[in-house]
Protein backbone atom coordinates (compact mmCIF):
# COMPACT_ATOMS: atom_id res chain seq x y z
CA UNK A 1 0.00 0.00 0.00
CA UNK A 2 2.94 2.53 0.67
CA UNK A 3 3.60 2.65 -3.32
CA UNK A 4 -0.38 3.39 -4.00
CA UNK A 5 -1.63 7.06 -3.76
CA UNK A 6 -5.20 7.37 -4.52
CA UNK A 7 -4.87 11.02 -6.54
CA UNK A 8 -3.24 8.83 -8.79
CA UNK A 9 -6.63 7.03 -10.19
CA UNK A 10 -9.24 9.23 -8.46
CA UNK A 11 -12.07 10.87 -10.23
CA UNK A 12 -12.44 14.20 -10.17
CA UNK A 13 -15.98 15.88 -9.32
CA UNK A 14 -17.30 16.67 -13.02
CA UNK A 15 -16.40 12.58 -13.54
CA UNK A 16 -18.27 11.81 -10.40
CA UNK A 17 -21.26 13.72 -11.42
CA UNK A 18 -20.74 12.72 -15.17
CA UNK A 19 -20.83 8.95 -13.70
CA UNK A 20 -24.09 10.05 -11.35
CA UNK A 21 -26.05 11.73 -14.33
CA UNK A 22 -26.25 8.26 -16.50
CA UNK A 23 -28.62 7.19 -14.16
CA UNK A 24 -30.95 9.57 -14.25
CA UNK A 25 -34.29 7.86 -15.60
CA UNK A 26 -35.92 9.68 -18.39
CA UNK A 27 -39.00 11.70 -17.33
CA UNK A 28 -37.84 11.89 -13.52
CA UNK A 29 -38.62 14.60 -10.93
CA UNK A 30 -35.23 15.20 -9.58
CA UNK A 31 -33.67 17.56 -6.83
CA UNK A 32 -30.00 17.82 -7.06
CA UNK A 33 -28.35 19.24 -3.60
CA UNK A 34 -26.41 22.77 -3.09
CA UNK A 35 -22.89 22.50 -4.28
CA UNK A 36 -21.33 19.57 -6.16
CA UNK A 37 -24.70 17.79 -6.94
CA UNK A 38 -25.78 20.64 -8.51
CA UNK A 39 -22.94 20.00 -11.48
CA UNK A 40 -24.78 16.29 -12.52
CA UNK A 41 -27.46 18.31 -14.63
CA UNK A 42 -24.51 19.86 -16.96
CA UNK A 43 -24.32 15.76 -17.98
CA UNK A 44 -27.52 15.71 -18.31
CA UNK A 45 -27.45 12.47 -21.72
CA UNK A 46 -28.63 13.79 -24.69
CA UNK A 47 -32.47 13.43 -25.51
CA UNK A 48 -33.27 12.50 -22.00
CA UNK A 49 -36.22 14.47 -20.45
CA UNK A 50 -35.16 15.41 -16.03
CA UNK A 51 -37.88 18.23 -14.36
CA UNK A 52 -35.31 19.74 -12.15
CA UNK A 53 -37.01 20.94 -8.58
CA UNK A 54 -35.36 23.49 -6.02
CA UNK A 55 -36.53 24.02 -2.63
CA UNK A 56 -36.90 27.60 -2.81
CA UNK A 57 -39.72 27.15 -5.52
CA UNK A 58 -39.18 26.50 -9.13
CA UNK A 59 -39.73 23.20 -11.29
CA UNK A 60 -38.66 23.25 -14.52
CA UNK A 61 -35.70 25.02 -14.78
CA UNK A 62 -32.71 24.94 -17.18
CA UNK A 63 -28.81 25.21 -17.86
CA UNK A 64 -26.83 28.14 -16.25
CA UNK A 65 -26.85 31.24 -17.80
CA UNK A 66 -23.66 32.34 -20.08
CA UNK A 67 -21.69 34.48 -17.88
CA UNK A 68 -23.20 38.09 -17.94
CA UNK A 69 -26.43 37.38 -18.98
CA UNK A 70 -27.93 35.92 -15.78
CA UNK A 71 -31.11 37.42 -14.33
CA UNK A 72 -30.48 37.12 -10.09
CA UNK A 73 -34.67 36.76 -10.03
CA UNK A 74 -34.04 33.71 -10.99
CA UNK A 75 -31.77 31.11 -8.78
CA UNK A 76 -32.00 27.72 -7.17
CA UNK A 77 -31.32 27.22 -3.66
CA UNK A 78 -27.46 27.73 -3.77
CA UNK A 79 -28.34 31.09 -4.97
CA UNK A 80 -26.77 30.04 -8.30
CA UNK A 81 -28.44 31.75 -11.47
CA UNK A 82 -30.79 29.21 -13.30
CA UNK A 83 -32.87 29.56 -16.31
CA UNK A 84 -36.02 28.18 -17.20
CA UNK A 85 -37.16 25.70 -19.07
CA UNK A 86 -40.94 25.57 -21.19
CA UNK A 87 -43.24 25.13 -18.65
CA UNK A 88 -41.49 26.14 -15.63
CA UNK A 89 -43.40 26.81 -12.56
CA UNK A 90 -42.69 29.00 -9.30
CA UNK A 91 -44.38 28.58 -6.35
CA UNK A 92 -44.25 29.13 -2.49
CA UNK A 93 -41.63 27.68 -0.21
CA UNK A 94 -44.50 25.87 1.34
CA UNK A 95 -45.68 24.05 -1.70
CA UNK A 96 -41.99 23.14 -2.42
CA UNK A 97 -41.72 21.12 0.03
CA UNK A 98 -45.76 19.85 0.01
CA UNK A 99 -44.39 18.46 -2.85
CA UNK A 100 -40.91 16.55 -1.47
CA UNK A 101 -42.74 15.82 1.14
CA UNK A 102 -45.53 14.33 -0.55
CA UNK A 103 -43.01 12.14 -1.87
CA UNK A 104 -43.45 13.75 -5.72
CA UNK A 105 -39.71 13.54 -6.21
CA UNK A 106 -38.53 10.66 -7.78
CA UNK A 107 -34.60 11.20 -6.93
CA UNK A 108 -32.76 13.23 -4.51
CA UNK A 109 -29.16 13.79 -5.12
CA UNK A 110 -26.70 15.15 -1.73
CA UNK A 111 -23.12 15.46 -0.60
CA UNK A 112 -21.83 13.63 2.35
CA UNK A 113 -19.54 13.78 5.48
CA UNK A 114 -20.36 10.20 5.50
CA UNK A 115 -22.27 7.05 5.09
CA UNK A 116 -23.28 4.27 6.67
CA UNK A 117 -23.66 0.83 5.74
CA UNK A 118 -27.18 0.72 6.26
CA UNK A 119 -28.07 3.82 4.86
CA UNK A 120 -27.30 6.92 7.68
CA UNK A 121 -26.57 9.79 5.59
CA UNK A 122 -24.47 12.47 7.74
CA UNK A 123 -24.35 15.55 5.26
CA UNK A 124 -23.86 19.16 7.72
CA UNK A 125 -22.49 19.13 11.36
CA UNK A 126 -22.38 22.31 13.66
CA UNK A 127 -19.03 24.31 14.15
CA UNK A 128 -16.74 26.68 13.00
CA UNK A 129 -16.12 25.20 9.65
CA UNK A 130 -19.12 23.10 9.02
CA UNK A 131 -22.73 23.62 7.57
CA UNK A 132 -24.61 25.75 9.56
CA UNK A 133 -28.06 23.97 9.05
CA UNK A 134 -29.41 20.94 7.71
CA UNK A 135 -31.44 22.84 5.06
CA UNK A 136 -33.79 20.98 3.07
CA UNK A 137 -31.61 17.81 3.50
CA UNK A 138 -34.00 16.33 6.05
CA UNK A 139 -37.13 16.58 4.25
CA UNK A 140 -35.58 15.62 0.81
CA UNK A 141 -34.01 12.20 2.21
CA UNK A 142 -37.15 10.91 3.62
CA UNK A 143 -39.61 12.32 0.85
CA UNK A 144 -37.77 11.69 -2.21
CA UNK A 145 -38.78 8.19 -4.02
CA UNK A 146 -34.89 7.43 -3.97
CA UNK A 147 -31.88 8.79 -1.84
CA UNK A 148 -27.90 9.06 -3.77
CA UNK A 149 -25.35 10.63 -2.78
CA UNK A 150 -22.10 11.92 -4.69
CA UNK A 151 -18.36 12.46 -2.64
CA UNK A 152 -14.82 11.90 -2.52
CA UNK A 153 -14.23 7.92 -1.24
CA UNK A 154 -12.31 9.83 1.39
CA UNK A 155 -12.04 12.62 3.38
CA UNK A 156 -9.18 15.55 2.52
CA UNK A 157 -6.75 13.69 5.34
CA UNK A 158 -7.40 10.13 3.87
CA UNK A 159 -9.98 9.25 6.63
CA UNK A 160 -13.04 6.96 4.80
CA UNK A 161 -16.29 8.46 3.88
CA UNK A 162 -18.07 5.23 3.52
CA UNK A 163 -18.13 3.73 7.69
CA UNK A 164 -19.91 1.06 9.67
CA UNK A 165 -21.36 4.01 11.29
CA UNK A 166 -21.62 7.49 11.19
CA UNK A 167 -20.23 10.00 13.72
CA UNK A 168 -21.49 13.60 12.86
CA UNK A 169 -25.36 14.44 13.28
CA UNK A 170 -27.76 11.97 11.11
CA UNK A 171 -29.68 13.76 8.06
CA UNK A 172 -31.38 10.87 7.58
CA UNK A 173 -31.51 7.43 9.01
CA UNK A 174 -31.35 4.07 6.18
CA UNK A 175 -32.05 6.55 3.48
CA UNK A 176 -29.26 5.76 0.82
CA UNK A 177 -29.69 3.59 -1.69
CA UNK A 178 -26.30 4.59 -4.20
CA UNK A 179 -23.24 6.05 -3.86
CA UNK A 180 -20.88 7.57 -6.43
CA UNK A 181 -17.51 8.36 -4.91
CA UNK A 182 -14.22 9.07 -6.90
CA UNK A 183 -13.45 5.19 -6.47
CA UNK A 184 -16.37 3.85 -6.92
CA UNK A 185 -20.35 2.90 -7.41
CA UNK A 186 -21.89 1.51 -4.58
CA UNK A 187 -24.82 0.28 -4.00
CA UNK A 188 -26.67 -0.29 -0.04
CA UNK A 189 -28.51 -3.38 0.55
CA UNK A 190 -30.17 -5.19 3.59
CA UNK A 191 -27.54 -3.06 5.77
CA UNK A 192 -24.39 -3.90 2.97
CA UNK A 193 -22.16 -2.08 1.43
CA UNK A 194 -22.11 -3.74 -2.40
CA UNK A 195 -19.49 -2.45 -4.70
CA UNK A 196 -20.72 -2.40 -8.26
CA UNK A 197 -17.64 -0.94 -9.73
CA UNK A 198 -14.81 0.06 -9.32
CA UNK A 199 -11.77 2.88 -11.00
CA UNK A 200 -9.27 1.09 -13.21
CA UNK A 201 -6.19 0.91 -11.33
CA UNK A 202 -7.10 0.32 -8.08
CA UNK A 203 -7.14 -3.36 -6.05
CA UNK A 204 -9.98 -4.56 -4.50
CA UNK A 205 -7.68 -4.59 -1.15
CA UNK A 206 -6.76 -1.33 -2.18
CA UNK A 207 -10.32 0.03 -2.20
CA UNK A 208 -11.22 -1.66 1.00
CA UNK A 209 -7.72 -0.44 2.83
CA UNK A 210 -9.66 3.19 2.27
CA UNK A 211 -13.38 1.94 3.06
CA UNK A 212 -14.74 2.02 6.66
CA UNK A 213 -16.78 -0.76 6.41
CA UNK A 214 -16.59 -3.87 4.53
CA UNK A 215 -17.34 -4.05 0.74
CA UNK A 216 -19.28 -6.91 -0.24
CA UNK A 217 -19.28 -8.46 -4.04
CA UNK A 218 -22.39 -9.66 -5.29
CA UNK A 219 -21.74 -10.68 -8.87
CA UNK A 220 -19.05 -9.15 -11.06
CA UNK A 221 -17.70 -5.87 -10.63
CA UNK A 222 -17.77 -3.39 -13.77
CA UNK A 223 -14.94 -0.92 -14.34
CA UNK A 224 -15.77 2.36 -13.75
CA UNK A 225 -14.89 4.19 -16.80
CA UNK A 226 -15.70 7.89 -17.52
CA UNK A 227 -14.71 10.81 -19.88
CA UNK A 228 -10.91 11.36 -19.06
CA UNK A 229 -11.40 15.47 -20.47
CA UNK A 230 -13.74 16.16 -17.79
């Protein structure tokens, strides 16, 4: 292990969210979460039809704005500039989350501290340098049809992401069902981590040296092979 360095076969976070946005069923309902989710519509496939939905009460809406032609009206809940699609909709805070938690979304897509094996999503924690509040989070992991989440495999001093269990505040308790990390895809069953593919380059002791819990096969394991010019 002392000759492996993960930066070496690492995705980076367009990958990641190119690798997230395949999956992305035609005609879904879909609300991607502030920050790095928010990059999986730009991969949006080609003739695929996603309703995007923000908390702060517009469905429907588009690509970002070119630089200098954005209209700050219009923004998702990041405050990022958004335009709109045919048919958009705004509406009141209220009904926003009527609908997520009417369970109207078909996918929710977060960022992590960590996960469990059985689910636990940890996403904000309280202090100096962490999120403030839990936003939305709450409300979209328990009303949302479908729960994944998008991170680096580990943290920025090599500690592991995906744990037996989770030691920051819970979002969410057995709420996610996929992960996409810069290693790789997996997927949470009956309280199992399953890996369902993996970066070319890395071991599977390699991957499990940096994995907090253990990494079951079920079946073969696919390479996980993206875009290198993202």
């Amino acid at each position: 292990m002392s000759d492996f360095n993960i930066s070496d076969v690492a995705l980076n976070n367009a990958q990641i969210a190119w690798r997230a946005a395949q999956d992305i069923e035609d005609g879904s309902y879909v609300n991607l979460g502030i920050g790095f989710p928010e990059m999986i519509a730009k991969f949006q496939p080609e003739g695929r039809d996603v309703t995007y939905h923000t908390e702060n009460g517009v469905l429907g809406f588009g690509k970002a704005p070119l630089e200098g032609e954005e209209d700050w009206d219009l923004i998702n809940a990041g405050k990022k500039a958004i335009t709109l699609n045919p048919g958009a909709s705004f509406f009141h805070h209220a009904d926003s989350f009527a609908m997520v938690r009417g369970g109207h979304l078909d996918l929710a897509v977060l960022g992590a501290y960590q996960i469990a094996q059985n689910g636990d999503l940890a996403n904000w924690r309280v202090g100096s340098k962490g999120v403030p509040a839990v936003g939305g989070a709450m409300d979209l992991v328990h009303g949302a049809k479908r729960v994944a989440v998008v991170t680096d495999h580990v943290t920025k001093d090599g500690k592991p992401k995906l744990v037996e269990t989770c030691t920051f505040p819970l979002t969410g308790v057995a709420c996610v069902t996929r992960v996409y990390t810069s290693l790789a895809v997996v997927d949470i069953e009956d309280g199992k981590f399953i890996l369902r593919e993996k970066v070319p380059g890395i071991t599977l002791a390699q991957l499990q040296a940096v994995t907090g819990a253990t990494l079951h096969i079920d079946g073969d394991v696919a390479e996980l092979n993206v875009p290198e010019d993202l």
